[in-house]
N, C-alpha and C. Protein backbone atom coordinates (compact mmCIF):
# COMPACT_ATOMS: atom_id res chain seq x y z
N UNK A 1 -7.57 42.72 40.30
CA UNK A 1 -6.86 41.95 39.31
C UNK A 1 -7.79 40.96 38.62
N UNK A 2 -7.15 41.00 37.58
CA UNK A 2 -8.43 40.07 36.30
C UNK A 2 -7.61 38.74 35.88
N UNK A 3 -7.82 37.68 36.51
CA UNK A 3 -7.11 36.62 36.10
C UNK A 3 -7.41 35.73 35.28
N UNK A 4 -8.63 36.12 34.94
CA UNK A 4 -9.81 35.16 34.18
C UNK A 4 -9.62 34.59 32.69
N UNK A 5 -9.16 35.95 32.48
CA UNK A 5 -8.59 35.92 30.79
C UNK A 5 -7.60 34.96 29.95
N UNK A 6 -6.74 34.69 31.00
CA UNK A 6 -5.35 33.54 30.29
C UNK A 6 -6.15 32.20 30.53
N UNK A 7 -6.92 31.97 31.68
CA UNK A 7 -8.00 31.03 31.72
C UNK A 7 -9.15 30.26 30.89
N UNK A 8 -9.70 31.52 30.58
CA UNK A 8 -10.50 31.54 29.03
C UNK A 8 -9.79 31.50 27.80
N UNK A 9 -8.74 32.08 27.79
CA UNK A 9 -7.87 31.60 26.53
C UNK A 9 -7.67 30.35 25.99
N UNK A 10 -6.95 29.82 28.06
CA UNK A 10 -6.59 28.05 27.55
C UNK A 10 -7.71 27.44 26.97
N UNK A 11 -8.85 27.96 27.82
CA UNK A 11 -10.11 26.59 27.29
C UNK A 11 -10.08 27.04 26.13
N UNK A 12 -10.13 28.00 25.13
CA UNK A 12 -10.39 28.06 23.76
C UNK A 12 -9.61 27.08 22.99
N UNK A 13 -8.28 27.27 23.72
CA UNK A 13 -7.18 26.52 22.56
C UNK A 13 -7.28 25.05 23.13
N UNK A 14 -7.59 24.89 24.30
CA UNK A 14 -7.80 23.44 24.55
C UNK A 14 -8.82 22.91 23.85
N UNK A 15 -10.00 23.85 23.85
CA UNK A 15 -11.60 23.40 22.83
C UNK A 15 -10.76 22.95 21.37
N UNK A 16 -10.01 24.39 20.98
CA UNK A 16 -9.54 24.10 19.75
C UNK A 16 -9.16 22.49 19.34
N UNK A 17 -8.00 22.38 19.93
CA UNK A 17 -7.09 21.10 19.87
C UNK A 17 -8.24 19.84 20.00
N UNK A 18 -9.21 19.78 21.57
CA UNK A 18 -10.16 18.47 20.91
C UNK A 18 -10.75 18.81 19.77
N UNK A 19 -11.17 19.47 19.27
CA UNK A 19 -11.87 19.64 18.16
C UNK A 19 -11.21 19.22 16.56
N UNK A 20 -9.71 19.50 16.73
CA UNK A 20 -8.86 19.08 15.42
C UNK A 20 -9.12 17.43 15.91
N UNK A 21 -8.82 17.12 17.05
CA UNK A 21 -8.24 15.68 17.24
C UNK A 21 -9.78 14.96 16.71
N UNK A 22 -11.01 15.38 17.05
CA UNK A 22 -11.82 14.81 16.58
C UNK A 22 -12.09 14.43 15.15
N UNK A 23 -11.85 15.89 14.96
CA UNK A 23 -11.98 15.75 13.32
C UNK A 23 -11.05 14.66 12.41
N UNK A 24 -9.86 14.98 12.95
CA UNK A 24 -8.62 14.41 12.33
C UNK A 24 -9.72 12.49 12.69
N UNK A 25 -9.70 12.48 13.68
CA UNK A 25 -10.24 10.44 14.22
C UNK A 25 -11.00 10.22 13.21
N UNK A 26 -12.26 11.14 12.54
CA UNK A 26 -13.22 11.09 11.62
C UNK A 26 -12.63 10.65 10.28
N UNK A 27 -11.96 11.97 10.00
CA UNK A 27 -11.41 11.91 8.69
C UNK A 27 -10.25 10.20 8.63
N UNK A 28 -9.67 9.52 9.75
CA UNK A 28 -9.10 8.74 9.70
C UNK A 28 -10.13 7.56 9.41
N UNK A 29 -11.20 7.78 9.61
CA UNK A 29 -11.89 6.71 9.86
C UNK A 29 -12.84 6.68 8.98
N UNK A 30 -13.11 7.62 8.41
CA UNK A 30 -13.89 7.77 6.61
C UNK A 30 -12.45 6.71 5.67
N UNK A 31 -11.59 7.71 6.22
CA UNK A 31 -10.36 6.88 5.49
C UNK A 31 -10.14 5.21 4.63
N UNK A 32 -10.28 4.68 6.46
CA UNK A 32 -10.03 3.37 6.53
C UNK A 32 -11.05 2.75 5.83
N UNK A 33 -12.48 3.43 6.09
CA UNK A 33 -13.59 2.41 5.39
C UNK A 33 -13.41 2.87 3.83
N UNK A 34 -12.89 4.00 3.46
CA UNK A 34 -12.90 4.09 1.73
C UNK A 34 -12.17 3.12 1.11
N UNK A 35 -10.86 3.03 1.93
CA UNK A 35 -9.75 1.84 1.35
C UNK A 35 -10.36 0.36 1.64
N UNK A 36 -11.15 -0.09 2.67
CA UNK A 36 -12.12 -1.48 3.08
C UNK A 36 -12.54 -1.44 1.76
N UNK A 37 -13.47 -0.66 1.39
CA UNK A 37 -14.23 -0.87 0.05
C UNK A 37 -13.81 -0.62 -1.15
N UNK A 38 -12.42 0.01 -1.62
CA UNK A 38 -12.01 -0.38 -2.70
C UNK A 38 -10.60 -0.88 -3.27
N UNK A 39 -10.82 -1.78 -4.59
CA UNK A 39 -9.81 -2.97 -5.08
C UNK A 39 -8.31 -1.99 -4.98
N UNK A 40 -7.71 -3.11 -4.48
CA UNK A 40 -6.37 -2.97 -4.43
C UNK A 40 -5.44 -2.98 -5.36
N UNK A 41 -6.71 -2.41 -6.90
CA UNK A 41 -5.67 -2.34 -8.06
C UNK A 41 -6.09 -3.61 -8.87
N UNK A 42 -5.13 -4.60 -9.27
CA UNK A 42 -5.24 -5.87 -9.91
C UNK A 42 -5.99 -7.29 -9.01
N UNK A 43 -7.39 -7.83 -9.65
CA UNK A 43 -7.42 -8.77 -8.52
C UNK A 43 -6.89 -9.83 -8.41
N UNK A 44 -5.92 -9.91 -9.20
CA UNK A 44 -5.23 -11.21 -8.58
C UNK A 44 -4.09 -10.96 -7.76
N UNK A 45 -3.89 -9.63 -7.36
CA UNK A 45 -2.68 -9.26 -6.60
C UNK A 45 -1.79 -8.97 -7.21
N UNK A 46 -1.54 -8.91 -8.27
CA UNK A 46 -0.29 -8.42 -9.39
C UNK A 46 -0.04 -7.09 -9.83
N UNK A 47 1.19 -6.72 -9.44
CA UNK A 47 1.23 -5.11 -9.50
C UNK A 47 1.05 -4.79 -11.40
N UNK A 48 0.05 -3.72 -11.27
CA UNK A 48 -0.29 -3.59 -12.81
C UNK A 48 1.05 -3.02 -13.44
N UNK A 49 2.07 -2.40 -13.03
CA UNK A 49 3.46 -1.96 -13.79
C UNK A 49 4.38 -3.22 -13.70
N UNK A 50 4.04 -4.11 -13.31
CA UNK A 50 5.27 -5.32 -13.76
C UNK A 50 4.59 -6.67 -14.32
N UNK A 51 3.07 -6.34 -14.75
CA UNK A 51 2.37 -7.23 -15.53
C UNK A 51 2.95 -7.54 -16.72
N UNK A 52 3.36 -8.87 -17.11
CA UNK A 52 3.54 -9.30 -18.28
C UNK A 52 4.87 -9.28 -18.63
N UNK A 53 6.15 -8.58 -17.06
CA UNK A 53 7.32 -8.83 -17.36
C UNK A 53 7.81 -10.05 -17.35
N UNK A 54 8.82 -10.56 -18.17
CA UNK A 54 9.67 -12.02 -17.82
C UNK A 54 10.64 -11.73 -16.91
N UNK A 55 11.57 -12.59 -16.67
CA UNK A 55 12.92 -12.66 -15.90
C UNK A 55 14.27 -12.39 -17.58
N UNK A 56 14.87 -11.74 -17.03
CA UNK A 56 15.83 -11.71 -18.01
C UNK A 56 15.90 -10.42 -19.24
N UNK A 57 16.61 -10.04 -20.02
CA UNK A 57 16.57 -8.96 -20.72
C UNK A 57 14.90 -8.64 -20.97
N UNK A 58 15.14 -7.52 -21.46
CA UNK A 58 13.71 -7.04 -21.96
C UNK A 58 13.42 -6.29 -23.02
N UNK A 59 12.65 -6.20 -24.24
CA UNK A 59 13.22 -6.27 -25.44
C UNK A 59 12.48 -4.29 -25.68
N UNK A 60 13.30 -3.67 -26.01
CA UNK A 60 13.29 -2.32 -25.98
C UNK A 60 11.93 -1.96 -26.59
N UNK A 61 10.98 -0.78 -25.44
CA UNK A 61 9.61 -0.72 -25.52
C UNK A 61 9.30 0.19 -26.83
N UNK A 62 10.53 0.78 -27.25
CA UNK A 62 10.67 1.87 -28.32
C UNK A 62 10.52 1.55 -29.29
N UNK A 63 11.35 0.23 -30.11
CA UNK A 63 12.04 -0.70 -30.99
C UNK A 63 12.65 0.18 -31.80
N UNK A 64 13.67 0.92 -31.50
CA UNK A 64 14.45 2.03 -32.12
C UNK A 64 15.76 1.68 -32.50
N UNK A 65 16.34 0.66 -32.28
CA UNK A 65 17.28 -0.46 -31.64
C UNK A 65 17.91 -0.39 -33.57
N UNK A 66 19.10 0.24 -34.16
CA UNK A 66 19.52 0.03 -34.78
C UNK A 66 19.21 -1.17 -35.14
N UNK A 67 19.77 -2.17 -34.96
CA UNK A 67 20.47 -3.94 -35.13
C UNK A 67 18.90 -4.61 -35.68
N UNK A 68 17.78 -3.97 -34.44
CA UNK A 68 16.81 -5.05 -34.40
C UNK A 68 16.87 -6.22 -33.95
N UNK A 69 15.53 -7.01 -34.67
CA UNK A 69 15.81 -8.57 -34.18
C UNK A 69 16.09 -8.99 -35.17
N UNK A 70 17.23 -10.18 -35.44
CA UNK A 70 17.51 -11.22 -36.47
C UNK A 70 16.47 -11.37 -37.12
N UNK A 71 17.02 -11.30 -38.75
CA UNK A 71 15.88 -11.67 -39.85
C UNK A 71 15.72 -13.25 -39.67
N UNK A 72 14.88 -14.22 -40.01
CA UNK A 72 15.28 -15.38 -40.12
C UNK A 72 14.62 -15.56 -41.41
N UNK A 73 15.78 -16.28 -42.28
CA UNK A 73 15.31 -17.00 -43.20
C UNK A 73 14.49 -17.87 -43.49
N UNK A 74 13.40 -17.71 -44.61
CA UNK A 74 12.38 -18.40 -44.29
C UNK A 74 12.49 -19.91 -45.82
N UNK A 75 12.04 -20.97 -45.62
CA UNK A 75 12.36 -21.61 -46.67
C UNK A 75 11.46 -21.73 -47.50
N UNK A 76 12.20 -22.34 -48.69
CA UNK A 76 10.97 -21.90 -49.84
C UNK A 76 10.18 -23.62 -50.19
């Protein structure tokens, strides 16, 4: 009887598996230092899609707006 074989199998797939887990630690760890070294976008911390919003209505980015804005009369 040859028992050797399911034996040699495991170690392959066990080799296998450390071998992902290594890789995977690497690739985590190229990771971490790519994001260490670069900006988080805006440097003052301000998300660049809500730069320059106010509080309160917001005046249509289209200006397609029938009505518009009030003319104001200007004096002479």
């Amino acid at each position: 009887m040859h028992k050797s074989r399911p034996t040699q199998n495991k170690r392959q797939r066990e080799r296998a598996q450390a071998d992902k887990r290594k890789e995977k630690a690497e690739r985590r760890q190229q990771s971490k230092a790519r994001r260490a070294n670069t900006p988080s976008g805006a440097p003052d911390g301000e998300d660049p899609d809500i730069a320059g919003i106010r509080p309160g209505p917001q005046p249509n980015p289209y200006g397609d707006e029938p009505w518009g804005e009030p003319e104001v009369e200007k004096p002479e």
